[in-house]
N, C-alpha and C. Protein backbone atom coordinates (compact mmCIF):
# COMPACT_ATOMS: atom_id res chain seq x y z
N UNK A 1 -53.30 116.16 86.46
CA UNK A 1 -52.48 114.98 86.37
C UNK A 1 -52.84 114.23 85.09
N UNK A 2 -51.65 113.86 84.51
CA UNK A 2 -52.35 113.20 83.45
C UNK A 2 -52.40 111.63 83.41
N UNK A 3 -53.17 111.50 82.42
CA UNK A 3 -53.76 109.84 82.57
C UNK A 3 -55.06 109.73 82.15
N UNK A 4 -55.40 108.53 81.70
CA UNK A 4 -56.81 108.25 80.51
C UNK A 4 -57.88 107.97 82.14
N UNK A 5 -58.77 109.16 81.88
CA UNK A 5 -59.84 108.76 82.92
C UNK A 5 -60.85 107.58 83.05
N UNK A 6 -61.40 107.03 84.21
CA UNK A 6 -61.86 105.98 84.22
C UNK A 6 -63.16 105.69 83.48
N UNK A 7 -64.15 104.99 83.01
CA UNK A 7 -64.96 104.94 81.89
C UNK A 7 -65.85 105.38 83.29
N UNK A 8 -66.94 106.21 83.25
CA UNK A 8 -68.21 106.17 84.16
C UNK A 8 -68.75 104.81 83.54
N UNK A 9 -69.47 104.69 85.34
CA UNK A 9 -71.09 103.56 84.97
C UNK A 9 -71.84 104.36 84.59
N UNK A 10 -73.29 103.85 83.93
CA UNK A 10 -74.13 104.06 83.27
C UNK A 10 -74.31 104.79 82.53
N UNK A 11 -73.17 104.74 81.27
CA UNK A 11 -73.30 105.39 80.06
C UNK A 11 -74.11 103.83 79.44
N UNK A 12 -74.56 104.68 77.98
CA UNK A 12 -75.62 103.60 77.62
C UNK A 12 -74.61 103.05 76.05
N UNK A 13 -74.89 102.57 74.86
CA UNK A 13 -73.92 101.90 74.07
C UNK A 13 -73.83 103.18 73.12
N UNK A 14 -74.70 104.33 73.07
CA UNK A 14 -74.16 105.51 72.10
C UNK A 14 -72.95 106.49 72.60
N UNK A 15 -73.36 106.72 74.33
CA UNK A 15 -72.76 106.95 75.18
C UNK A 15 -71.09 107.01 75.24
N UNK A 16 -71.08 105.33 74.89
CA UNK A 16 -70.02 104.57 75.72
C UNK A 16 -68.94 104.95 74.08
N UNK A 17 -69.57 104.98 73.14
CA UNK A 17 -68.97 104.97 71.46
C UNK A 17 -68.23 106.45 71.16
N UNK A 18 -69.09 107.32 72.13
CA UNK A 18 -68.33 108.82 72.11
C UNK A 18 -67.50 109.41 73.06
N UNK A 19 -67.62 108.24 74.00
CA UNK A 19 -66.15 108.43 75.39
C UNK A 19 -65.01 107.92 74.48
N UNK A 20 -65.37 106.89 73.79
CA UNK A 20 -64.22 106.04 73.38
C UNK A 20 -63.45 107.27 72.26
N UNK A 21 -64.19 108.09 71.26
CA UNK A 21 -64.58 108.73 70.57
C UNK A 21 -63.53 109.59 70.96
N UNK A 22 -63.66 110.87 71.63
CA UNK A 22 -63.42 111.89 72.64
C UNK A 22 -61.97 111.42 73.10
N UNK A 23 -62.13 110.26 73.79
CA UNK A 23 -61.15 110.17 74.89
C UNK A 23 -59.69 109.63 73.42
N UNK A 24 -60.13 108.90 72.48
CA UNK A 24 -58.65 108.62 71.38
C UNK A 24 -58.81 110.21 71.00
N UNK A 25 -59.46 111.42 70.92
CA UNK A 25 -59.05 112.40 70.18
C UNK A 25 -58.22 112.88 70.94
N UNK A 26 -58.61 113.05 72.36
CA UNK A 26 -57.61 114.29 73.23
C UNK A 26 -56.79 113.72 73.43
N UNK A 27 -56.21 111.56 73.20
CA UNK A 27 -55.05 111.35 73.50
C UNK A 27 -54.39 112.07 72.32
N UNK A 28 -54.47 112.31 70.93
CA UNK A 28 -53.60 112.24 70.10
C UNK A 28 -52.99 113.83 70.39
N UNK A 29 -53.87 114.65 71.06
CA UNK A 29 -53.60 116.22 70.88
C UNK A 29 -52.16 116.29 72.02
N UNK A 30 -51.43 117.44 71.16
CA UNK A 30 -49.90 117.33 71.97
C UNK A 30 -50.05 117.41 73.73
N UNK A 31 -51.08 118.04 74.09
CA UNK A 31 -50.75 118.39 75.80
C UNK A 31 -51.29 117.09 75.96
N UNK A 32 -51.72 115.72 75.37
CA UNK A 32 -52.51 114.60 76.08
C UNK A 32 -53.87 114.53 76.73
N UNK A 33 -54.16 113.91 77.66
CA UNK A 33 -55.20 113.86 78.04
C UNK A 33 -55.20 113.98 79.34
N UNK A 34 -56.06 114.87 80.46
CA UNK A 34 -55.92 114.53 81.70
C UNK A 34 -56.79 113.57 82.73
N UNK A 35 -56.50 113.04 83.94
CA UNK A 35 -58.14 112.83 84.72
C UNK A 35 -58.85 113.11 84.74
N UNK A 36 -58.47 114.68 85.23
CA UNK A 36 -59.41 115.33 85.44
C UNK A 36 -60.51 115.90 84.30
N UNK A 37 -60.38 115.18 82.69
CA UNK A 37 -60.73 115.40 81.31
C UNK A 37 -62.10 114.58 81.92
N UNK A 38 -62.18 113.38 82.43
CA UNK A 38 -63.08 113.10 82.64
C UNK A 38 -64.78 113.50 82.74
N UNK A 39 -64.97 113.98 83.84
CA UNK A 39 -65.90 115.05 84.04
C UNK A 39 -67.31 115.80 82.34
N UNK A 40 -65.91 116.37 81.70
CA UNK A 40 -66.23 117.22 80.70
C UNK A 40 -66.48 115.60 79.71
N UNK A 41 -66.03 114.42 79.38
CA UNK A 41 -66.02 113.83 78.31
C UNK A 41 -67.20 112.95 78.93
N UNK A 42 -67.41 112.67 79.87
CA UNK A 42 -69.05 112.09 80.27
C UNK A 42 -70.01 112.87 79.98
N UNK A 43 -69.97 114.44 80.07
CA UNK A 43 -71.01 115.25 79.73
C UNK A 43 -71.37 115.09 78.27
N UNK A 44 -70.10 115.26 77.67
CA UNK A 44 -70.50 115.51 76.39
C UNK A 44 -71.11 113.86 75.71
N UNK A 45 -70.16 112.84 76.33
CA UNK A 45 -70.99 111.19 75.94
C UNK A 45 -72.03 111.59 75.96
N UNK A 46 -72.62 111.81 77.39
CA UNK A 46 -74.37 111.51 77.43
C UNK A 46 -75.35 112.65 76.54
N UNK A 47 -74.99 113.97 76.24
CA UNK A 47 -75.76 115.13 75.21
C UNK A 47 -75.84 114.40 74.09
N UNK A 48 -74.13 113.82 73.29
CA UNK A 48 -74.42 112.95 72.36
C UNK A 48 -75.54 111.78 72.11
N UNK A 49 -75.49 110.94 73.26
CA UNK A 49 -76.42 109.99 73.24
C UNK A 49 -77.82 110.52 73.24
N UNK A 50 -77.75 111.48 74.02
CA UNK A 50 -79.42 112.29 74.11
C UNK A 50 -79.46 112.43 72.92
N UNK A 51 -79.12 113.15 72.14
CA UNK A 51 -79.35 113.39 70.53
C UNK A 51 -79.15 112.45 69.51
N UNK A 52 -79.10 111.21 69.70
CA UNK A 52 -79.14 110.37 68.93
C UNK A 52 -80.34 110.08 69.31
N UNK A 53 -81.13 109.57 70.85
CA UNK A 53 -82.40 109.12 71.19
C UNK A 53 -83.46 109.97 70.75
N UNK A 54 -83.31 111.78 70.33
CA UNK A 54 -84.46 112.40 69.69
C UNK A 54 -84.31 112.24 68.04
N UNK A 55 -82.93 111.69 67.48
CA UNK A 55 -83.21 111.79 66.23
C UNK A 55 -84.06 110.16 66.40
N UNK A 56 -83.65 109.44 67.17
CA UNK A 56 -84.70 108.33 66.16
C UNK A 56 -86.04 108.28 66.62
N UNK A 57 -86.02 109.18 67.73
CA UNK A 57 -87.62 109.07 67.89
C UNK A 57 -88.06 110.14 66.55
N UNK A 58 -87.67 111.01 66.31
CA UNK A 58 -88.22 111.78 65.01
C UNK A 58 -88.09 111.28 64.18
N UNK A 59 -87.30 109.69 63.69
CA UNK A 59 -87.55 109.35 62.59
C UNK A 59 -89.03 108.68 62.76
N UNK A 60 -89.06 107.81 64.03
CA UNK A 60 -90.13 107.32 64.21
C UNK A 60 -91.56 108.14 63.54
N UNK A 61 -91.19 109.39 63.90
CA UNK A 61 -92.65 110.13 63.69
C UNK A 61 -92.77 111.09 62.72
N UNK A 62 -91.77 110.64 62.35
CA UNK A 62 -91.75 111.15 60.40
C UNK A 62 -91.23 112.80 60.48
N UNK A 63 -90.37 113.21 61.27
CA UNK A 63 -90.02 114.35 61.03
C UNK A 63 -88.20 113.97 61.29
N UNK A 64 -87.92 115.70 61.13
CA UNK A 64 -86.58 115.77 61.31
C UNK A 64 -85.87 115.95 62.52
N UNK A 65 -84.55 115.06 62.65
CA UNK A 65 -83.95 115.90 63.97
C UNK A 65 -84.45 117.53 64.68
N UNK A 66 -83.80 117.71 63.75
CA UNK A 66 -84.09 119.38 63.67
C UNK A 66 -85.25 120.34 64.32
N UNK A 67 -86.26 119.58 63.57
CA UNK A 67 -87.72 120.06 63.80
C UNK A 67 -87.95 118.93 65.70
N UNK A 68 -87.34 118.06 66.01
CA UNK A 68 -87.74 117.83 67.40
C UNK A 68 -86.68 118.67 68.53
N UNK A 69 -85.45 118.24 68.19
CA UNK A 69 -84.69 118.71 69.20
C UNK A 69 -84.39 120.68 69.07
N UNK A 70 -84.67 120.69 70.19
CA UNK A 70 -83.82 121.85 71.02
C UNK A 70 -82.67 122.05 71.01
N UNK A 71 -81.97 123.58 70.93
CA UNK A 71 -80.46 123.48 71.13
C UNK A 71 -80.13 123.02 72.33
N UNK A 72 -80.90 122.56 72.90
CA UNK A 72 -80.42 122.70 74.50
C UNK A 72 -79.53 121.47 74.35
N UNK A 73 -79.54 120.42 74.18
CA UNK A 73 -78.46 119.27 74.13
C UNK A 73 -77.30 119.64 73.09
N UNK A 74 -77.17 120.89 72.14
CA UNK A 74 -75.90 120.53 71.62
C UNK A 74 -75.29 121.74 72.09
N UNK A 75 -75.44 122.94 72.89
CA UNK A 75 -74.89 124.05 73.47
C UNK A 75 -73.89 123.26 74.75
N UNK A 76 -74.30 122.51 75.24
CA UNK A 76 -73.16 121.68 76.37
C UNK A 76 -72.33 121.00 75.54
N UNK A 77 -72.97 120.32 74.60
CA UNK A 77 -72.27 119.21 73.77
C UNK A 77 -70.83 119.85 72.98
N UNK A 78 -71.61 120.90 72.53
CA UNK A 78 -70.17 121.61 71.43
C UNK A 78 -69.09 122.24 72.44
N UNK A 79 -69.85 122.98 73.53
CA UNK A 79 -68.99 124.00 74.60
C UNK A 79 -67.84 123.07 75.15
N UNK A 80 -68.23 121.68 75.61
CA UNK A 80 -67.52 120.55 76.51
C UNK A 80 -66.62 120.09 74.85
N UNK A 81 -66.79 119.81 73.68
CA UNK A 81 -65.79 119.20 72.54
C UNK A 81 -65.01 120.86 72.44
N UNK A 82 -65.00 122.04 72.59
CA UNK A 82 -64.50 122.83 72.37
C UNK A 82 -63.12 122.96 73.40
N UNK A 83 -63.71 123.08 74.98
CA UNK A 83 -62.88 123.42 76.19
C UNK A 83 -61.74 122.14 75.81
N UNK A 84 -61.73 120.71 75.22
CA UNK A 84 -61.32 119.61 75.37
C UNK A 84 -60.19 119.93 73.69
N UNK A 85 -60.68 120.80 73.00
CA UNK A 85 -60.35 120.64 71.67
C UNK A 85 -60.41 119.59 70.96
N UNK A 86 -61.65 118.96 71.42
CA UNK A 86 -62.28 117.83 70.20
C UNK A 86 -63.12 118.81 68.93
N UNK A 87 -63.06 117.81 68.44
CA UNK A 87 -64.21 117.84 66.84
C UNK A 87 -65.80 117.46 67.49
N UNK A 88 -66.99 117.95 67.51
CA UNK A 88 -67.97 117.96 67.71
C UNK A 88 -68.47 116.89 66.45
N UNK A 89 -69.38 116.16 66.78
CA UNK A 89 -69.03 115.65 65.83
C UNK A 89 -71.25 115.50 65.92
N UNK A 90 -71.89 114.50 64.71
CA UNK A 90 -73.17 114.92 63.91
C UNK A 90 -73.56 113.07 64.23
N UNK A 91 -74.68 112.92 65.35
CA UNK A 91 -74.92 111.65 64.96
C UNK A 91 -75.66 110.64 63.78
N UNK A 92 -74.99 109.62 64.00
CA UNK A 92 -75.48 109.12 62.44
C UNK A 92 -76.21 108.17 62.69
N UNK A 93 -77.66 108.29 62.60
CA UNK A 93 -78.47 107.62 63.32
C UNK A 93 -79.14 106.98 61.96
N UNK A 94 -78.88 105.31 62.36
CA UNK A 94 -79.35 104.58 61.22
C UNK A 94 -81.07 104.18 61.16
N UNK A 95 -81.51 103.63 60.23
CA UNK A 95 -82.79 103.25 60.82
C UNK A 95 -83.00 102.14 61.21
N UNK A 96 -83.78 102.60 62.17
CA UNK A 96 -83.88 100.87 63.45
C UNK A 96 -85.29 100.12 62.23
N UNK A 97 -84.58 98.69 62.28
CA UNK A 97 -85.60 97.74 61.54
C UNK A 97 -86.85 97.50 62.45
């Protein structure tokens, strides 16, 4: 059925930036967006947000994304922007003062 799914509770503010993110891409795509899109665009919010929380802890400790995180958070992340035909997209993690 289609229709813009409801925002989940407790996404956090990186979270909440890549539902918003996600959810304007699959409106613009011709089949729209469904409810049931839901599901898949919370998964991928929260992997995103996970990977923003190891890049700044690795800035913290003087290394790279890269060198902390695991694929394990972007193998759901890309699979869920793929099934949806979003753009996967690279967080841009500023430095915290």
């Amino acid at each position: 059925m289609k229709g813009t799914p409801s925002i989940p509770a407790g996404l956090d503010a990186d979270a909440l930036r890549e539902w918003d993110r996600l959810v304007a891409e699959r409106q613009t795509q011709p089949e729209g967006i469904f409810l049931d899109d839901g599901p898949l665009i919370e998964l991928a919010a929260h992997a995103f947000s996970y990977r923003v929380k190891i890049e700044r802890l690795a800035r913290r400790w003087g290394l790279s994304g890269a060198e902390l995180a695991s694929r394990d958070w972007k193998e759901p992340y890309v699979v869920v922007c793929h099934a949806l035909g979003c753009t996967p997209t690279i967080p841009n993690v500023m430095e915290e003062s």
